[in-house]
Each structure stands twice: as structure tokens, then as C-alpha cells.
N, C-alpha and C. Protein backbone atom coordinates (compact mmCIF):
# COMPACT_ATOMS: atom_id res chain seq x y z
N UNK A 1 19.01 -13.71 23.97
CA UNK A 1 19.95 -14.55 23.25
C UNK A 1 19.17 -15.50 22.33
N UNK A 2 19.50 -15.36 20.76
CA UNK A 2 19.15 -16.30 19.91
C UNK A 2 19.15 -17.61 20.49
N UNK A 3 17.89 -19.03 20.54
CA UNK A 3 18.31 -20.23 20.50
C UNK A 3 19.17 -21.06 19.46
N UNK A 4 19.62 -21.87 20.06
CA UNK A 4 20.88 -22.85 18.84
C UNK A 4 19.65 -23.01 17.84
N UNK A 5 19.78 -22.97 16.56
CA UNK A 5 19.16 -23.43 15.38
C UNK A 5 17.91 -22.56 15.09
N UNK A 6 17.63 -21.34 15.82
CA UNK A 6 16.71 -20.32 14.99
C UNK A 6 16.66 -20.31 14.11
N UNK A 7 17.27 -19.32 13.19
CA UNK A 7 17.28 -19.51 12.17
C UNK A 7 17.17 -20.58 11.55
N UNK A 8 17.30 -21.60 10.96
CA UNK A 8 16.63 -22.62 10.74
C UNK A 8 15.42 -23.40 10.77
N UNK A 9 14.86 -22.93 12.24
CA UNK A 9 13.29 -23.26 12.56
C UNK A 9 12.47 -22.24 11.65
N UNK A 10 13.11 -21.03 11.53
CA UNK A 10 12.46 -19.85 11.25
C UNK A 10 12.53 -20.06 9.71
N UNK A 11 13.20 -20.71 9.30
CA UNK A 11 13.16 -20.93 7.27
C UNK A 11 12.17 -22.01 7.34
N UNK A 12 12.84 -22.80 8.01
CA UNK A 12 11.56 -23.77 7.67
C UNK A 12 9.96 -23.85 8.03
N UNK A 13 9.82 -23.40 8.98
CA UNK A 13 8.21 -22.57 9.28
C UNK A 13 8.01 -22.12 8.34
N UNK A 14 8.72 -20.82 7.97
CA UNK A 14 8.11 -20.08 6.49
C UNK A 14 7.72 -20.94 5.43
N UNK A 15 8.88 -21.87 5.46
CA UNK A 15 8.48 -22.61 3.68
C UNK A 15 7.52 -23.20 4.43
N UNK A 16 6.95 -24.12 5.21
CA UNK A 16 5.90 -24.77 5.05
C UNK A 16 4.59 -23.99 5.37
N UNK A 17 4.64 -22.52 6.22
CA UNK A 17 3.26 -21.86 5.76
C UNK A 17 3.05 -21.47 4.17
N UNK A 18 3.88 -21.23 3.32
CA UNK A 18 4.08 -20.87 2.63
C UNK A 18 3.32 -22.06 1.42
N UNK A 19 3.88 -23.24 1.63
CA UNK A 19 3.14 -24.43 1.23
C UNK A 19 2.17 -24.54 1.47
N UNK A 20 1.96 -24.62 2.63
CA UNK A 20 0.13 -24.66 2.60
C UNK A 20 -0.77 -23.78 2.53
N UNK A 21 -0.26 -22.53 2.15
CA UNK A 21 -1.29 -21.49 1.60
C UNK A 21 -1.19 -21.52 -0.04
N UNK A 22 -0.13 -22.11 -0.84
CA UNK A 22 0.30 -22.53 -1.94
C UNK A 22 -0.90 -23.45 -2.08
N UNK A 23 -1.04 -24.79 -1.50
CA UNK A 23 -2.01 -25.61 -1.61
C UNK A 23 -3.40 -25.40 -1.58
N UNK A 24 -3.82 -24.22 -0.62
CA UNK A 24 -5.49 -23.94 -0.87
C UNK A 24 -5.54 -22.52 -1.97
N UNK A 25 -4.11 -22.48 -2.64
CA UNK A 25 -4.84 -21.86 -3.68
C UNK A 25 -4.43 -19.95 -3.71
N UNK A 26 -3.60 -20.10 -2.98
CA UNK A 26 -2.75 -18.49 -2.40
C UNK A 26 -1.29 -18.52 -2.78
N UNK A 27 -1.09 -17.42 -3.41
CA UNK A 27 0.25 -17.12 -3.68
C UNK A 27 0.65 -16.14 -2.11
N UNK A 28 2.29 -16.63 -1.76
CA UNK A 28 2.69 -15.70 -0.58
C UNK A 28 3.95 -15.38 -1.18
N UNK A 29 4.26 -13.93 -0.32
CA UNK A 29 5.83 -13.33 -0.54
C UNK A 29 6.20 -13.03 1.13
N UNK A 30 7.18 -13.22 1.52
CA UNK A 30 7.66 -12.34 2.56
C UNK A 30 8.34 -11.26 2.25
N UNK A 31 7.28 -9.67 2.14
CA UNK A 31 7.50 -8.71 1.41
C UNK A 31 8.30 -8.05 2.62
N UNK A 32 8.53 -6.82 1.81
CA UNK A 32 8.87 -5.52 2.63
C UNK A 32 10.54 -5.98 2.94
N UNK A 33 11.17 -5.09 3.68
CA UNK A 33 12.48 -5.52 4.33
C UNK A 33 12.49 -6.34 5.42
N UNK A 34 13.49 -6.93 4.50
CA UNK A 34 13.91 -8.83 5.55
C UNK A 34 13.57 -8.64 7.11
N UNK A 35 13.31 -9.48 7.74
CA UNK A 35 13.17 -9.74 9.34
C UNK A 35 13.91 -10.08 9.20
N UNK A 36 14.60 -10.92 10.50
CA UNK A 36 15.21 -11.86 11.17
C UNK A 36 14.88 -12.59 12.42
N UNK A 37 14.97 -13.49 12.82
CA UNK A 37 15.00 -14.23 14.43
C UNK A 37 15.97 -13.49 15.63
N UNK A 38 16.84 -13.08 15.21
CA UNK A 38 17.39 -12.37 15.93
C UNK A 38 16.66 -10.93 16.59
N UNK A 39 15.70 -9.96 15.61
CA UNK A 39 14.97 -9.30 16.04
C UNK A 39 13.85 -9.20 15.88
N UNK A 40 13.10 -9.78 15.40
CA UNK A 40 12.03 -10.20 14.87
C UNK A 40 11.04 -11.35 15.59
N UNK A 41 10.57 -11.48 16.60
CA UNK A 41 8.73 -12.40 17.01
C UNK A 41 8.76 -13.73 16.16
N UNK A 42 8.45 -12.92 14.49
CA UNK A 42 7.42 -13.27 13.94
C UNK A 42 7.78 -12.84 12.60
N UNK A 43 7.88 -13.63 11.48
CA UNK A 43 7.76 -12.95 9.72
C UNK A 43 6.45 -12.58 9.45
N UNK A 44 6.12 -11.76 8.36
CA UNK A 44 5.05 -11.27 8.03
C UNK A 44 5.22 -11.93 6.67
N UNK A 45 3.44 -12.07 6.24
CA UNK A 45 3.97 -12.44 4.83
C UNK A 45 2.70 -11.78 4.12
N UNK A 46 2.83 -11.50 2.80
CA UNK A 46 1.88 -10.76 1.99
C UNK A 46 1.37 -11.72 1.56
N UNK A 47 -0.02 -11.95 1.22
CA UNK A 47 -0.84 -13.16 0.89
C UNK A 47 -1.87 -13.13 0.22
N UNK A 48 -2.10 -13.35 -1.22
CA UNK A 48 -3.42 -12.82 -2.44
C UNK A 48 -3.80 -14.16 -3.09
N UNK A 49 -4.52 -13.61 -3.50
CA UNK A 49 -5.12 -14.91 -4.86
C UNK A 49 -5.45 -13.86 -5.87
N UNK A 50 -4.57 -14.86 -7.74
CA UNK A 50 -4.44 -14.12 -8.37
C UNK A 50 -6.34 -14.49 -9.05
N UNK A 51 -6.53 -13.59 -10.22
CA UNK A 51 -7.79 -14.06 -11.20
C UNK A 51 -6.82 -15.13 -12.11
N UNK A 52 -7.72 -15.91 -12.25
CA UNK A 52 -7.63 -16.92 -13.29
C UNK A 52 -7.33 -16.77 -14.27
N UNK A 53 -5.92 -16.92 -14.90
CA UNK A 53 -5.40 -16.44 -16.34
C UNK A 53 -4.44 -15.04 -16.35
N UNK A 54 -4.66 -14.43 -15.03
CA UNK A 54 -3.37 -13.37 -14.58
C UNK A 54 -2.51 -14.03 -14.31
N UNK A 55 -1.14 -13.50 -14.74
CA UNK A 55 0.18 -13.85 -14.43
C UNK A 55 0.71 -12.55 -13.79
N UNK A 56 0.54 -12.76 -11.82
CA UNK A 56 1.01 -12.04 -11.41
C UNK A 56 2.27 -11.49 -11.55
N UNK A 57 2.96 -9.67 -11.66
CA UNK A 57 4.31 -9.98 -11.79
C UNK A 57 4.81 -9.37 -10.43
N UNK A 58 4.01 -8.76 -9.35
CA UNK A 58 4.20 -8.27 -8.46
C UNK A 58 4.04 -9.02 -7.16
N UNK A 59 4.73 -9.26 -6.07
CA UNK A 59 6.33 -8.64 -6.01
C UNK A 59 7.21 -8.80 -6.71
N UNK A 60 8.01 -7.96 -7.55
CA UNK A 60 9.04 -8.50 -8.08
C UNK A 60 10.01 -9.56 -7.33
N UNK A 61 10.47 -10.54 -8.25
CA UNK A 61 11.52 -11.41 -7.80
C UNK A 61 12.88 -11.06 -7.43
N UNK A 62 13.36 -11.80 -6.01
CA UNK A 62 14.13 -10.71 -5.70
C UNK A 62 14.48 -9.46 -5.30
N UNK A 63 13.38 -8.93 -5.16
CA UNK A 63 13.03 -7.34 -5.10
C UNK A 63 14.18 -6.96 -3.64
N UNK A 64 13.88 -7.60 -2.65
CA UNK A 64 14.16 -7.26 -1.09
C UNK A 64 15.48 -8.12 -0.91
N UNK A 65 16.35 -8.73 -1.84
CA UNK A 65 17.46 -9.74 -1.69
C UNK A 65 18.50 -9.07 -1.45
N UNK A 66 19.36 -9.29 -0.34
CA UNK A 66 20.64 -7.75 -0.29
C UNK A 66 20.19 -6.84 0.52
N UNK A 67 19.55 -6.40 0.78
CA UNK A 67 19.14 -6.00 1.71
C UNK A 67 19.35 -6.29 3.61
N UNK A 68 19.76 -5.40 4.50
CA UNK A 68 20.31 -5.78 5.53
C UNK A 68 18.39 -5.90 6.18
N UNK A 69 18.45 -6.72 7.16
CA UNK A 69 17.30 -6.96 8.10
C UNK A 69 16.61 -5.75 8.45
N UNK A 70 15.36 -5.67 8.50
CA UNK A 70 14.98 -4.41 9.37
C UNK A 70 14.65 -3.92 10.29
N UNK A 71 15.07 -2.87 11.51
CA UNK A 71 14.84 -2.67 12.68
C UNK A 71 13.64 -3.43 13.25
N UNK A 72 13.56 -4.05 14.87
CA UNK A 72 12.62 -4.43 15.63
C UNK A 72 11.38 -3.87 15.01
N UNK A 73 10.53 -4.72 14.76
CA UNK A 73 9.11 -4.43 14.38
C UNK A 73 8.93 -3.16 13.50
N UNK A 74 10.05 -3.60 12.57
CA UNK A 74 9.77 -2.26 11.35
C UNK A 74 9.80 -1.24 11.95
N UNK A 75 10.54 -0.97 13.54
CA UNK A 75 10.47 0.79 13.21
C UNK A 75 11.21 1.25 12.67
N UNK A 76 11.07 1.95 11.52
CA UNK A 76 12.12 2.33 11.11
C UNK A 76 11.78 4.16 10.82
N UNK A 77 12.86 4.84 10.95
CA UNK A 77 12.55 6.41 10.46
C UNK A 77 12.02 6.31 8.95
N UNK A 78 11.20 7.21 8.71
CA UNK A 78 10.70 7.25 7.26
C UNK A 78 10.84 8.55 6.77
N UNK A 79 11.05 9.80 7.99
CA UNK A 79 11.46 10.90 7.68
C UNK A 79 11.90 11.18 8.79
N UNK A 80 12.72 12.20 8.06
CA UNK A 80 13.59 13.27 9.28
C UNK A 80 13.65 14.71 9.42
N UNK A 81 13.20 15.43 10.48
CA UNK A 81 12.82 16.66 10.50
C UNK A 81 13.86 17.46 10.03
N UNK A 82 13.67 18.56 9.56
CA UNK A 82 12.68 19.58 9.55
C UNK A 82 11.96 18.77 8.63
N UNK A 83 11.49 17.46 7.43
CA UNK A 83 10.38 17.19 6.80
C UNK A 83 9.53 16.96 7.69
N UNK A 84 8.29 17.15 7.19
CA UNK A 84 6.94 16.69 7.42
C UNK A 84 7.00 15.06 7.61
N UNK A 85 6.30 14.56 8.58
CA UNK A 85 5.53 13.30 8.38
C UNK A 85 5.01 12.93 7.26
N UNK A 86 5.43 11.94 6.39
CA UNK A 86 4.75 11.76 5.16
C UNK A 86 3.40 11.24 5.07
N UNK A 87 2.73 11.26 5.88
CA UNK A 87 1.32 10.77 6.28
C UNK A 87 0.56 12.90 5.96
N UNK A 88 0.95 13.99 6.96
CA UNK A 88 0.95 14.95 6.80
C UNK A 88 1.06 15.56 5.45
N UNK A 89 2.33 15.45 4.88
CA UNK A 89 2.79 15.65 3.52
C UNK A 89 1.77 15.34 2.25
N UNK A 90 1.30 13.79 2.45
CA UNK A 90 0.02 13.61 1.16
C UNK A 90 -1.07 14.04 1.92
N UNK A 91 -1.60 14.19 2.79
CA UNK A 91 -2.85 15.16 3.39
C UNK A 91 -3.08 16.29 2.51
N UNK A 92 -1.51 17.30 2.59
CA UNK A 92 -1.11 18.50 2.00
C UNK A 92 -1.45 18.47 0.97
N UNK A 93 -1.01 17.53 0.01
CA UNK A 93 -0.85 17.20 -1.41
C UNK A 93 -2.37 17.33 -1.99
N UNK A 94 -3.39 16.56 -0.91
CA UNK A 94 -5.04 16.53 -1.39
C UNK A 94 -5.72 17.47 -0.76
N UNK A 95 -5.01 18.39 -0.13
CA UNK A 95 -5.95 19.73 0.28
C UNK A 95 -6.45 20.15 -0.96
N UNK A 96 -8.17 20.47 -0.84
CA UNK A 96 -8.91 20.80 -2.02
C UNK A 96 -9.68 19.77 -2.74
N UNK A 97 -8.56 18.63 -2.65
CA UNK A 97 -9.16 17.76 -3.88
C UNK A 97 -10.46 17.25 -3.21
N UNK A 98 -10.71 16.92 -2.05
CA UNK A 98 -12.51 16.66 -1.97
C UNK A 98 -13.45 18.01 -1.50
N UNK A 99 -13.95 17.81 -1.23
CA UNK A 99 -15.61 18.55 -0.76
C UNK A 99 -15.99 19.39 -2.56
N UNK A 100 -16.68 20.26 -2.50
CA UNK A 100 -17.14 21.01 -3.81
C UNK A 100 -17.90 19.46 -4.43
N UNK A 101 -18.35 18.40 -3.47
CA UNK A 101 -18.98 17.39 -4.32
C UNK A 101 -18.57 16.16 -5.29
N UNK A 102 -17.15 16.28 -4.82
CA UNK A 102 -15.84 15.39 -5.14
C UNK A 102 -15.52 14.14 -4.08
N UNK A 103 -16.41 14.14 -3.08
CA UNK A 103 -15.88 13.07 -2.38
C UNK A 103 -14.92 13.39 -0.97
N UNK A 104 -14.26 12.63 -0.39
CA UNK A 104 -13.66 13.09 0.63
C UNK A 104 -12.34 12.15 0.68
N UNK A 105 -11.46 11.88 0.67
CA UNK A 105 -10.27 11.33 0.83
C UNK A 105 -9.03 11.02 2.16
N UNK A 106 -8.72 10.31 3.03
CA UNK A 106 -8.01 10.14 3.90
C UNK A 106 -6.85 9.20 3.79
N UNK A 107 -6.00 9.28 4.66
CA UNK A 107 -4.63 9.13 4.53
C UNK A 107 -4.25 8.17 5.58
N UNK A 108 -3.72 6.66 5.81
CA UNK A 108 -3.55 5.60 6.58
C UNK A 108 -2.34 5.29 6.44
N UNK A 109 -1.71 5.21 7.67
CA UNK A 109 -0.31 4.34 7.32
C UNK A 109 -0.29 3.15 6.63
N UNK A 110 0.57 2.86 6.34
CA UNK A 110 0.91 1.50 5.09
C UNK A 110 1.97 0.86 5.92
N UNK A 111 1.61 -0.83 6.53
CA UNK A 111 2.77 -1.07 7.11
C UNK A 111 3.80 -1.51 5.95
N UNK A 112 4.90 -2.11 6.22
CA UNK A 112 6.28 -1.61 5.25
C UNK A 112 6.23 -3.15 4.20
N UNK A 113 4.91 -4.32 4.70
CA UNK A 113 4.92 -5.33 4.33
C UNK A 113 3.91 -4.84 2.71
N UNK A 114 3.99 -4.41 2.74
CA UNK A 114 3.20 -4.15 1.53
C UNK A 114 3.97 -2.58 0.83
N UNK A 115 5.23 -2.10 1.21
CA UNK A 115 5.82 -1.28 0.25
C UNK A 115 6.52 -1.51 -0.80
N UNK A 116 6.50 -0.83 -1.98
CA UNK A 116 6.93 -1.34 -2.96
C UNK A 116 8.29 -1.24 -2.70
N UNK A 117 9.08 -2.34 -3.18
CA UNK A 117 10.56 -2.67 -3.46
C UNK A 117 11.57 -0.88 -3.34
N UNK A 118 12.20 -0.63 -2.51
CA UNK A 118 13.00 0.67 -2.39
C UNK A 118 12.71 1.69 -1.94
N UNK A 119 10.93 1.54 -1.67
CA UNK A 119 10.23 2.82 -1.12
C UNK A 119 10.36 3.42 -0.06
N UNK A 120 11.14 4.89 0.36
CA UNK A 120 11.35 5.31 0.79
C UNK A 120 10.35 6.46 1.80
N UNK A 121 9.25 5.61 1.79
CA UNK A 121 8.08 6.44 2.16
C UNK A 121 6.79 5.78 1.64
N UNK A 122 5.64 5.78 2.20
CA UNK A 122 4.25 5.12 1.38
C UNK A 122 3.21 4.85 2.79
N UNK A 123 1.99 5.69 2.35
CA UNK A 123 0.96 5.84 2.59
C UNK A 123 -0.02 5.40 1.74
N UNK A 124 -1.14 5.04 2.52
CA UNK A 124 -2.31 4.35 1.68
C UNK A 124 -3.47 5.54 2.02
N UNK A 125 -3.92 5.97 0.60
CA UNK A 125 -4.91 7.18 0.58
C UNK A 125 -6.24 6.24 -0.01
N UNK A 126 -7.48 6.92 0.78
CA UNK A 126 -8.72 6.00 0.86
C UNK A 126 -9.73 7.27 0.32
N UNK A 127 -10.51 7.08 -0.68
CA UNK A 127 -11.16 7.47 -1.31
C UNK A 127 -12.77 7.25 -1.25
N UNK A 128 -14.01 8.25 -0.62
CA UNK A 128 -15.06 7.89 -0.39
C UNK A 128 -15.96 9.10 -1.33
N UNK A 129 -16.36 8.49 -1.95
CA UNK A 129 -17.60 8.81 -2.85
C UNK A 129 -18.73 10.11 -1.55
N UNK A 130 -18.99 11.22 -2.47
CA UNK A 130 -19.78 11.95 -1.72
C UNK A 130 -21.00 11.38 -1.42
N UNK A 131 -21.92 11.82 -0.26
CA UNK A 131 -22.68 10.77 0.45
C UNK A 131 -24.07 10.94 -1.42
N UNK A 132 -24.22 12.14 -1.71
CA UNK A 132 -25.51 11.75 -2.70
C UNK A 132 -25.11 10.68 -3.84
N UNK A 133 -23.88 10.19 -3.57
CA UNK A 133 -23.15 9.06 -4.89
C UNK A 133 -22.91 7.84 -4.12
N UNK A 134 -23.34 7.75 -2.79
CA UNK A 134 -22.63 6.51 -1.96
C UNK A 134 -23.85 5.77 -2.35
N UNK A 135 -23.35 4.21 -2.09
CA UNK A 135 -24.09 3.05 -2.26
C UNK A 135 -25.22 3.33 -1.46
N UNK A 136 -26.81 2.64 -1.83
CA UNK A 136 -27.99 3.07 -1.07
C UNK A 136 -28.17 1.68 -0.15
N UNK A 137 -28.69 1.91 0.86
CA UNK A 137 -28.83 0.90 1.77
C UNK A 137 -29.50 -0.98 1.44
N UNK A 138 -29.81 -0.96 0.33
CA UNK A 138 -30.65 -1.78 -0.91
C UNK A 138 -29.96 -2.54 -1.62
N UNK A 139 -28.22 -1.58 -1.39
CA UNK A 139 -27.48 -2.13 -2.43
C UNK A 139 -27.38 -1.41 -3.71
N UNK A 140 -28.48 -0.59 -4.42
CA UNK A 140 -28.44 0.25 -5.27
C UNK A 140 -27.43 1.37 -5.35
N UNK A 141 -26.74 1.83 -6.59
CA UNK A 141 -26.71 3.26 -6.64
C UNK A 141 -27.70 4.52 -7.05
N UNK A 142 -26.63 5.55 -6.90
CA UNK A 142 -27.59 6.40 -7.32
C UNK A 142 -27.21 6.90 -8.99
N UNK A 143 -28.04 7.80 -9.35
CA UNK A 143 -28.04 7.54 -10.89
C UNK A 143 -26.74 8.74 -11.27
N UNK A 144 -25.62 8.59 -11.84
CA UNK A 144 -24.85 9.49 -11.88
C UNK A 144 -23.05 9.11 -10.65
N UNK A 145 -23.51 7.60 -10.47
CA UNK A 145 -22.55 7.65 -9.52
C UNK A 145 -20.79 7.30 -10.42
N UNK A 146 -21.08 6.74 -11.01
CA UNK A 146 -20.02 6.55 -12.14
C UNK A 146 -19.19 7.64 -12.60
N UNK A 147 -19.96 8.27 -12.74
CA UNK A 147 -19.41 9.23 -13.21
C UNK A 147 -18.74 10.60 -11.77
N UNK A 148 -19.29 10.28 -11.43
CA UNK A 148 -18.41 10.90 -9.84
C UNK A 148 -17.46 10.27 -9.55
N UNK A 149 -17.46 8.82 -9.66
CA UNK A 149 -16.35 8.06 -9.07
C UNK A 149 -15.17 8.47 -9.99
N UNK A 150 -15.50 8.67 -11.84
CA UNK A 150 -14.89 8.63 -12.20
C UNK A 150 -13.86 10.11 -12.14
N UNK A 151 -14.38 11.26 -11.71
CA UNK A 151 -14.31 12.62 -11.57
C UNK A 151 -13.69 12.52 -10.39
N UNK A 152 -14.03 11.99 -9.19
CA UNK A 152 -13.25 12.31 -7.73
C UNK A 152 -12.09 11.51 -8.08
N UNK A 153 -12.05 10.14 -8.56
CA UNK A 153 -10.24 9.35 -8.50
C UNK A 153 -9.70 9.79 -9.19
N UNK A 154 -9.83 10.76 -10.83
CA UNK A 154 -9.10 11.50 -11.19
C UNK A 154 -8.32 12.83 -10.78
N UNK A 155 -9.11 13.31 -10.06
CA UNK A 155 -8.89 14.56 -9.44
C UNK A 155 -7.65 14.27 -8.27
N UNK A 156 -8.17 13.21 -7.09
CA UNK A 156 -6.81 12.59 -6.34
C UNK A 156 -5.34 12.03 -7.02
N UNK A 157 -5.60 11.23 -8.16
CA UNK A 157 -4.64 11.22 -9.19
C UNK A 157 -4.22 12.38 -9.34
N UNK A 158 -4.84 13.35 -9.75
CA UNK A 158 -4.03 14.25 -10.15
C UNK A 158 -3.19 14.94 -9.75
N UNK A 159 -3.88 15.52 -8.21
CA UNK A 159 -3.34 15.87 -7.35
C UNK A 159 -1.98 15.60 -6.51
N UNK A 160 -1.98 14.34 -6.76
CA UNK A 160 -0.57 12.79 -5.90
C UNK A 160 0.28 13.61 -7.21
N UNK A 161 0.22 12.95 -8.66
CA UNK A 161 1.11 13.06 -9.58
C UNK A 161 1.61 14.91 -9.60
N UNK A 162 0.70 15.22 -9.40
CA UNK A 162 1.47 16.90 -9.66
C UNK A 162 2.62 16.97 -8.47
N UNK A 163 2.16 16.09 -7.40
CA UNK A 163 3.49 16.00 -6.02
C UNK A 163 4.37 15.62 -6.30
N UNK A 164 4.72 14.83 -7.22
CA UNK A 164 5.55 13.76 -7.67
C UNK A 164 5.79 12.65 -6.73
N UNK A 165 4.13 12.24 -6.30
CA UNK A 165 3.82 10.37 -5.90
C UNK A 165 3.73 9.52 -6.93
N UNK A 166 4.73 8.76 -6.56
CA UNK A 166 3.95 7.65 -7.49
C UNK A 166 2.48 6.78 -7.00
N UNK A 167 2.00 6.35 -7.69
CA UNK A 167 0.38 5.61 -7.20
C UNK A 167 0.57 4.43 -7.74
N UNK A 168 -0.45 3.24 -7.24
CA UNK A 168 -0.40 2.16 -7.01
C UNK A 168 -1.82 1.38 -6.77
N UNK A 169 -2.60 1.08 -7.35
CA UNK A 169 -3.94 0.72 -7.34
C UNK A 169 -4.12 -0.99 -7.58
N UNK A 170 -5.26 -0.97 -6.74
CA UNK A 170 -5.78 -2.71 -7.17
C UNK A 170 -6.14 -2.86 -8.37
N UNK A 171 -5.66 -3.94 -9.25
CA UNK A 171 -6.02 -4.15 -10.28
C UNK A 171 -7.81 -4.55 -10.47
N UNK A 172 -8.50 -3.96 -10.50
CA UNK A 172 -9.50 -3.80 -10.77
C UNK A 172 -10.25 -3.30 -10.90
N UNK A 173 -11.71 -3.50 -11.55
CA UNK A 173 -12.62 -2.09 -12.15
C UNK A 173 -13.08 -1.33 -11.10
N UNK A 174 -13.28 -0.22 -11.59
CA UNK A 174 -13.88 0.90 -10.77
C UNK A 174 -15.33 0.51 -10.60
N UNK A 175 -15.96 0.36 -9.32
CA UNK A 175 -16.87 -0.20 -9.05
C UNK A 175 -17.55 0.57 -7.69
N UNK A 176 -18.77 1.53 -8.11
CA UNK A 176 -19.63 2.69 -7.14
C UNK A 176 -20.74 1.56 -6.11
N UNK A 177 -20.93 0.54 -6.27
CA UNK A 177 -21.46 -0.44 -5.41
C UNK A 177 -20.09 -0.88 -4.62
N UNK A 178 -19.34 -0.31 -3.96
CA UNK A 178 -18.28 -0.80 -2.73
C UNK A 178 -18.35 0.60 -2.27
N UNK A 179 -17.60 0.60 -1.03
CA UNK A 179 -17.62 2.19 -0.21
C UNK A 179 -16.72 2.87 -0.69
N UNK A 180 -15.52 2.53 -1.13
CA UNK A 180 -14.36 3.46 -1.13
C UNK A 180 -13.43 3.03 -2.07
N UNK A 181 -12.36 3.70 -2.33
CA UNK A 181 -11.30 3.32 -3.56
C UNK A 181 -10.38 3.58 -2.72
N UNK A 182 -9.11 2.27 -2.72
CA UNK A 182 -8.13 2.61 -1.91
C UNK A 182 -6.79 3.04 -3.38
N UNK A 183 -5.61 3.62 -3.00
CA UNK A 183 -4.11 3.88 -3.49
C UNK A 183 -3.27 3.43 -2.29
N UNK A 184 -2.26 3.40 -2.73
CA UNK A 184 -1.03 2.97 -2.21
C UNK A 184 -0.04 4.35 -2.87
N UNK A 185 0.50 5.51 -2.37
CA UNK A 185 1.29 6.43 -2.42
C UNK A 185 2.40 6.28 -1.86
N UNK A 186 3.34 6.54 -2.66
CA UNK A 186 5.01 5.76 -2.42
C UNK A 186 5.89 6.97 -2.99
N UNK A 187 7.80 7.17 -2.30
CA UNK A 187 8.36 7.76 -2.86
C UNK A 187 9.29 7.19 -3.11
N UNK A 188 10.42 6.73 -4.13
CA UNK A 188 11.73 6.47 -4.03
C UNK A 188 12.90 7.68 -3.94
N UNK A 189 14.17 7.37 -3.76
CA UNK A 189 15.03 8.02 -3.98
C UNK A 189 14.92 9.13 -5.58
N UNK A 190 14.75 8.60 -6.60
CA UNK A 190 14.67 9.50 -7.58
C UNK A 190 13.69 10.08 -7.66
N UNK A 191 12.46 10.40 -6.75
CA UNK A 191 11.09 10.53 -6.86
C UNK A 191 11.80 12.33 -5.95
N UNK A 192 12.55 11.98 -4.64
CA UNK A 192 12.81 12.54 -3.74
C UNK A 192 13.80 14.16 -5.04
N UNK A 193 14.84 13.20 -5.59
CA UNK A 193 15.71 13.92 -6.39
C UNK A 193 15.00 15.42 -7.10
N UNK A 194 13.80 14.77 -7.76
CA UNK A 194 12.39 15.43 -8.60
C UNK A 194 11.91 16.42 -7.91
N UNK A 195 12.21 16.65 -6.58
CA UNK A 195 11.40 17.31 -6.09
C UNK A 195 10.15 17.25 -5.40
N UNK A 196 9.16 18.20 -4.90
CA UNK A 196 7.94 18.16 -4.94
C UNK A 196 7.77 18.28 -3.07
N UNK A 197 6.57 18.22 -2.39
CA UNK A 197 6.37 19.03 -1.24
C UNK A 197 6.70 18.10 -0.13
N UNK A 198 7.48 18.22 0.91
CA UNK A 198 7.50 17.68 2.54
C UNK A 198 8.39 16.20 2.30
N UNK A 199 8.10 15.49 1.68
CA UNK A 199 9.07 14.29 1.50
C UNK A 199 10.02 13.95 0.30
């Protein structure tokens, strides 16, 4: 049984974490589909710092408003059989696209606090540079790694878009001194309409 005035404790907690991550310098959203006190612990909140002179536009405003609450701890179905697991499904999608010296690629759930606005599905695909292109223990690369990086994330691109995924990347440069390149792979309803394999 809800206590008298939950809800209420539970808005106002938010706004003031919300403030004081505002104050050292962090933008927050409480993304994904609404919680509540009623089933919900605990809100989640998405939490970045923009670069200096970006005008973030993501999350959209409003994005999640109207929206009914979402099941206990986000479980929610994301598919229904006979489909594939959409974790399975983009696996499918990048069969091929690594080894031949392309790198190797894997597939992580995405919790729902970080799905884009309507997404009806979304996995986070992780991208690792083949070991003769990986960062050297020194910190160095090796000579030619650029250009692999730039050859293996196209190739996974390509691969997602011929599925009809949409993709979703950190705004920032492609950079062979870090281990890996992450995506964010998402479907909506009209994505679903389009066609394309398991989801």
C-alpha cells in the first residue's frame, strides 16, 4: 500500500536531485517510460554534461509525457514469439560483419532509461577494433589504425541500416586510442511497418 503523500515526496526528491546535479554542472532527464511510487523503488534518471557551446537537443522535450507508467522495474515485453529476441535479431543482422580483419562486434542490452522516445526495441552494439589495430599497451597506436576504425564502423553501419535499424552514436570523433565504439540500435513502429529481419 502506497504511503499518504508519495507521490509528492517522490516529485520533490526528483526536483531537488535534479538541482543539485544542475548546480555541479550536469544536465538530468528522467528518461525512458514514466515510473511511479506506486510501482517503482526508485526513479532513474539519465545524467551528461554537455561540451561547451553545444546546445543539447536530446531528450526531446516532452518526449515520454502521456504516456501510462511502466511495468515494475521496466519489465516490460519487447518481443513476442514466434520473433526473435531483439538482442538475437541484431547479432543476425552483423553476422559477417567482423573477423576477415574488420574487428569484432557484440550486442548488450540497453536498459529502457536511455531508449529513444517510442522505441519499440533497442540494443546497444559495441564495436572492438581487431587486436593488430587495438591500442598498444604505451598508449600508442598502430600505424593504419584509422583507417580500420574507419572501415569496421562503416561496415556495422551498414549492415544495421540494410536491417532497417535505426543507429544512434555519441557525438564524438572517432578516436583508435579508446577500446571500442559503442551504437545504440533502436526500432519504432514505422521502422517495424518497413520491414526487415526478427523484429
Amino acid at each position: 500500500m502506497l504511503p499518504a503523500g508519495a507521490p509528492e515526496h517522490w516529485r520533490r526528491r526528483v526536483y531537488a536531485v535534479r538541482e543539485a546535479l544542475a548546480t555541479a554542472g550536469y544536465q538530468s532527464w528522467a528518461a525512458g517510460p514514466p515510473r511511479s511510487p506506486a510501482l517503482h523503488s526508485s526513479e532513474q534518471l539519465l545524467v551528461w554534461r554537455s561540451l561547451r557551446g553545444v546546445d543539447d537537443t536530446w531528450p526531446p522535450l516532452f518526449a515520454w509525457d502521456g504516456l501510462e507508467p511502466a511495468r515494475p522495474n521496466f519489465v516490460q515485453p519487447t518481443w513476442v514469439w514466434p520473433e526473435r529476441d531483439p538482442l538475437q535479431a541484431v547479432e543476425a543482422a552483423l553476422r559477417g560483419v567482423g573477423g576477415l580483419g574488420f574487428g569484432r562486434t557484440r550486442t548488450v542490452r540497453a536498459t529502457p532509461v536511455i531508449w529513444p522516445p517510442y522505441a519499440e526495441m533497442c540494443t546497444r552494439v559495441v564495436w572492438e577494433p581487431d587486436t593488430r589495430y587495438a591500442r598498444c599497451s604505451d598508449g600508442t597506436v598502430p600505424r593504419g589504425a584509422m583507417e580500420h576504425w574507419m572501415a569496421g564502423l562503416d561496415r556495422v553501419r551498414g549492415a544495421l541500416t540494410a536491417a532497417n535499424y535505426r543507429i544512434k552514436e555519441a557525438r564524438r570523433d572517432i578516436d583508435p586510442a579508446r577500446n571500442d565504439h559503442g551504437f545504440l540500435i533502436w526500432r519504432g513502429p514505422a521502422d517495424r511497418e518497413r520491414g526487415g529481419d526478427g523484429v
